[in-house]
C-alpha atoms as a PDB file:
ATOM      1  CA  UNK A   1      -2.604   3.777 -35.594  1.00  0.00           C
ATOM      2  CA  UNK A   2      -3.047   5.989 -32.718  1.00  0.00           C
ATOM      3  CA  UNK A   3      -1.472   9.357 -32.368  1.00  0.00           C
ATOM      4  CA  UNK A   4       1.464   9.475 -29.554  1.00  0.00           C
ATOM      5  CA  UNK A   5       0.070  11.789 -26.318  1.00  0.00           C
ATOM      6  CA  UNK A   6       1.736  15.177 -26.918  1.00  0.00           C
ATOM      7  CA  UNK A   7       3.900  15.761 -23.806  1.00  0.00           C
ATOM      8  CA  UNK A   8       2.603  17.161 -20.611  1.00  0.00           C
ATOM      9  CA  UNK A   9       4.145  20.789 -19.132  1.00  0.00           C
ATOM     10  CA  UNK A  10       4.794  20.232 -15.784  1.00  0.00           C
ATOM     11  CA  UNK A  11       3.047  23.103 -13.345  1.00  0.00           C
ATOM     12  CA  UNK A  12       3.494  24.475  -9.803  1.00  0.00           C
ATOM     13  CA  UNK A  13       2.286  23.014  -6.673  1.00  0.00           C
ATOM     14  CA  UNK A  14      -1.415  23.457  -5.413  1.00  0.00           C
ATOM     15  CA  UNK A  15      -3.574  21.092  -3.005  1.00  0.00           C
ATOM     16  CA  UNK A  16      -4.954  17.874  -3.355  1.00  0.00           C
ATOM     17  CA  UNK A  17      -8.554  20.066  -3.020  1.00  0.00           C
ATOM     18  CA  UNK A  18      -7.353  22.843  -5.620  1.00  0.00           C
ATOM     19  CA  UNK A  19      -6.199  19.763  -8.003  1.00  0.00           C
ATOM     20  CA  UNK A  20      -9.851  18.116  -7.630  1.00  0.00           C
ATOM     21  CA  UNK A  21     -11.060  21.894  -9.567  1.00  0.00           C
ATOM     22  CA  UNK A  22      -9.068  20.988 -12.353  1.00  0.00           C
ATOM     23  CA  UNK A  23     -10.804  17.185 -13.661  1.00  0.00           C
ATOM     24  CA  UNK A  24     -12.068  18.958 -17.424  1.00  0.00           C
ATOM     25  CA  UNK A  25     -15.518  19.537 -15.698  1.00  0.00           C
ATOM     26  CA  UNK A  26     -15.022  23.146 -16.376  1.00  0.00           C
ATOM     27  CA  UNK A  27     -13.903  23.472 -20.052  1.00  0.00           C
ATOM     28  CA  UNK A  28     -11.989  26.812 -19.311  1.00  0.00           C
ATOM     29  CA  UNK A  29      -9.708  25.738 -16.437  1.00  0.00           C
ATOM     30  CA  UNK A  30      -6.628  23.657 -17.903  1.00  0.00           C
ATOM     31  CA  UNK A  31      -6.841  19.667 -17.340  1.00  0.00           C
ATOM     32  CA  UNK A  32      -4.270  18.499 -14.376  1.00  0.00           C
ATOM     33  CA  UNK A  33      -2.886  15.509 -12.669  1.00  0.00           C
ATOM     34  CA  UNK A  34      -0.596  14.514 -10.569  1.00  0.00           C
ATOM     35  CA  UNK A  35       2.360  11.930 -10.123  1.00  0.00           C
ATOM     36  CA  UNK A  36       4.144  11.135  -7.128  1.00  0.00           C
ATOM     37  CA  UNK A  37       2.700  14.588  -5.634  1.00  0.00           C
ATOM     38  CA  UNK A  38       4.174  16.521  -9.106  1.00  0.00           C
ATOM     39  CA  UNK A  39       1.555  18.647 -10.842  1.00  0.00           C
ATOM     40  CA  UNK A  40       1.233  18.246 -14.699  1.00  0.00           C
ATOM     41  CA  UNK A  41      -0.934  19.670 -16.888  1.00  0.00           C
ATOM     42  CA  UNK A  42      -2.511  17.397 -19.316  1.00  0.00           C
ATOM     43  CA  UNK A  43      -5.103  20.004 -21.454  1.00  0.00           C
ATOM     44  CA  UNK A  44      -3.271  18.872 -24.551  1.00  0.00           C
ATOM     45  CA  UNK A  45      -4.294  15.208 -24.473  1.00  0.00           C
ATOM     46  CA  UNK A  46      -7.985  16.748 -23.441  1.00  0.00           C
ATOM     47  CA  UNK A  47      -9.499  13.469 -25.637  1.00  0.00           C
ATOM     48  CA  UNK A  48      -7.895  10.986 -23.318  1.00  0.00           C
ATOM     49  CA  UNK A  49      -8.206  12.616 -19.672  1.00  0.00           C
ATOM     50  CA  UNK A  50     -10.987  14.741 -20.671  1.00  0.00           C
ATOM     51  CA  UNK A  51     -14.848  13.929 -19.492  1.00  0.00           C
ATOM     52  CA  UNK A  52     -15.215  10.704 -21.794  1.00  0.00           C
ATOM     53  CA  UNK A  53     -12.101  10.022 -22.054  1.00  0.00           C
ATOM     54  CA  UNK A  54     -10.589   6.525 -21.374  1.00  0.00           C
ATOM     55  CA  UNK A  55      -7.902   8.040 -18.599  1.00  0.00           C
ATOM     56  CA  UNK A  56     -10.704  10.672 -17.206  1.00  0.00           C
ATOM     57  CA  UNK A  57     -10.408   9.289 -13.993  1.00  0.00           C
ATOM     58  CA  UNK A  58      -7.169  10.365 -13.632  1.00  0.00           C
ATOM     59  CA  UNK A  59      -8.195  14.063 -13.960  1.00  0.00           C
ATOM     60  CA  UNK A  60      -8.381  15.870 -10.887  1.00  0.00           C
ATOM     61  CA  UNK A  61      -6.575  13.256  -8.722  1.00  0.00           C
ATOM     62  CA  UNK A  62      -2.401  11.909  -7.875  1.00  0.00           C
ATOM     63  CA  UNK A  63      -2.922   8.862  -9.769  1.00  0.00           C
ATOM     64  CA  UNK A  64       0.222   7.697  -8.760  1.00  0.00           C
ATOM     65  CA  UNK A  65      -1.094   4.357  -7.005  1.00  0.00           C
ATOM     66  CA  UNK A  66      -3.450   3.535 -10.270  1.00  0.00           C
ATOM     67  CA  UNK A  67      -0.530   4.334 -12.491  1.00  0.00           C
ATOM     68  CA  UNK A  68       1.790   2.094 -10.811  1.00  0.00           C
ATOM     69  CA  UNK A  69      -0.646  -0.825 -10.442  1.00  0.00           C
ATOM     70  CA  UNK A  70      -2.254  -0.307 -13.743  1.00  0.00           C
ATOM     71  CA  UNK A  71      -6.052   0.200 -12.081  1.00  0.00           C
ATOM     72  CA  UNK A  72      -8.862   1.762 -13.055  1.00  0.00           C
ATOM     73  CA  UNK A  73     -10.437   1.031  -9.486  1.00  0.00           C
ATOM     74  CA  UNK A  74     -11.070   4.121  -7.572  1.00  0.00           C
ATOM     75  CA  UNK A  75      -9.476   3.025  -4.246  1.00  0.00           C
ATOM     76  CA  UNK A  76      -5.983   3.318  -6.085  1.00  0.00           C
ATOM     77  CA  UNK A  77      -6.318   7.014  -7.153  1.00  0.00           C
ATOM     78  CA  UNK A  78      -4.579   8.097  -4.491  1.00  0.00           C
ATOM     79  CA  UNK A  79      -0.408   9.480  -3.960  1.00  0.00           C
ATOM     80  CA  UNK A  80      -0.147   6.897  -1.553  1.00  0.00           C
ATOM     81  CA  UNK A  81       2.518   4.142  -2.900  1.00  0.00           C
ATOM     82  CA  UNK A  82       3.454   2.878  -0.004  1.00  0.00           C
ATOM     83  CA  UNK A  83       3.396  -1.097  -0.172  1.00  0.00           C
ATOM     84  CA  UNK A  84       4.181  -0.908  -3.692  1.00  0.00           C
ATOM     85  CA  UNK A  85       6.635  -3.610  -5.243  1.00  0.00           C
ATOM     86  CA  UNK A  86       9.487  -3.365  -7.428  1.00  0.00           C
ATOM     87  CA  UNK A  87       7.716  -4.017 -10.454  1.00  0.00           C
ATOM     88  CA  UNK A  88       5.153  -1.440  -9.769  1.00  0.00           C
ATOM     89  CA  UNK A  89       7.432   1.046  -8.703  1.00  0.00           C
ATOM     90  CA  UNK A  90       9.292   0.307 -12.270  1.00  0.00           C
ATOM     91  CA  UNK A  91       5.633   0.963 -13.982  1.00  0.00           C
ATOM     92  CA  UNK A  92       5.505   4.426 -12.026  1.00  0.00           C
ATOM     93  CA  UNK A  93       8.578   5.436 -13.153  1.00  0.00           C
ATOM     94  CA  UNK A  94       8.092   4.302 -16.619  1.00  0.00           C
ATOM     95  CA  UNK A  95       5.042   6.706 -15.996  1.00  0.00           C
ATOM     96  CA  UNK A  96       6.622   9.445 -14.494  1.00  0.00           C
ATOM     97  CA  UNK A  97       9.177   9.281 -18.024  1.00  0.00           C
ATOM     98  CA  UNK A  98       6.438   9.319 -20.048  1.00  0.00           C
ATOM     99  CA  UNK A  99       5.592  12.881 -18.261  1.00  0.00           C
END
């Protein structure tokens, strides 16, 4: 049985290059991501988007486009959702509830 993710706390707004600082490579800066351009920070679920961790990618990046398409491929972790469809759009949302 796996453990639900413990909520994220939602921060302010830095850059895309601030938000790359903050991908767990540094164990004493706090773990963030973004959605949709919204900054959350995700140090509680460390095991999942931490270095080693099955979302790690996500770290450091607006992982909106992955999110919404359900990708791992690098070209999606990006903010940019334009040319989405409904159904991804729904997944992005479900995402963005989730957070």
């Amino acid at each position: 049985q796996v453990e639900p993710l413990p909520p994220p706390i939602q921060v302010g707004e830095i850059s895309e290059e601030e938000l790359k600082q903050y991908d767990g490579s540094d164990p004493k800066k706090p773990l963030l991501m973004a959605i949709k351009g919204q900054i959350y920070d995700i140090s509680q679920s460390r095991m999942f988007y931490g270095p080693g961790g099955p979302y790690a990618l996500f770290a450091g990046k607006d992982a909106s486009r992955a999110l919404a398409k359900m990708s791992f491929e690098e070209e999606d972790l990006t903010g940019d959702i334009s040319g989405l469809g409904p159904f991804e759009l729904d997944a992005l949302q479900d995402w963005e509830f989730k957070f």
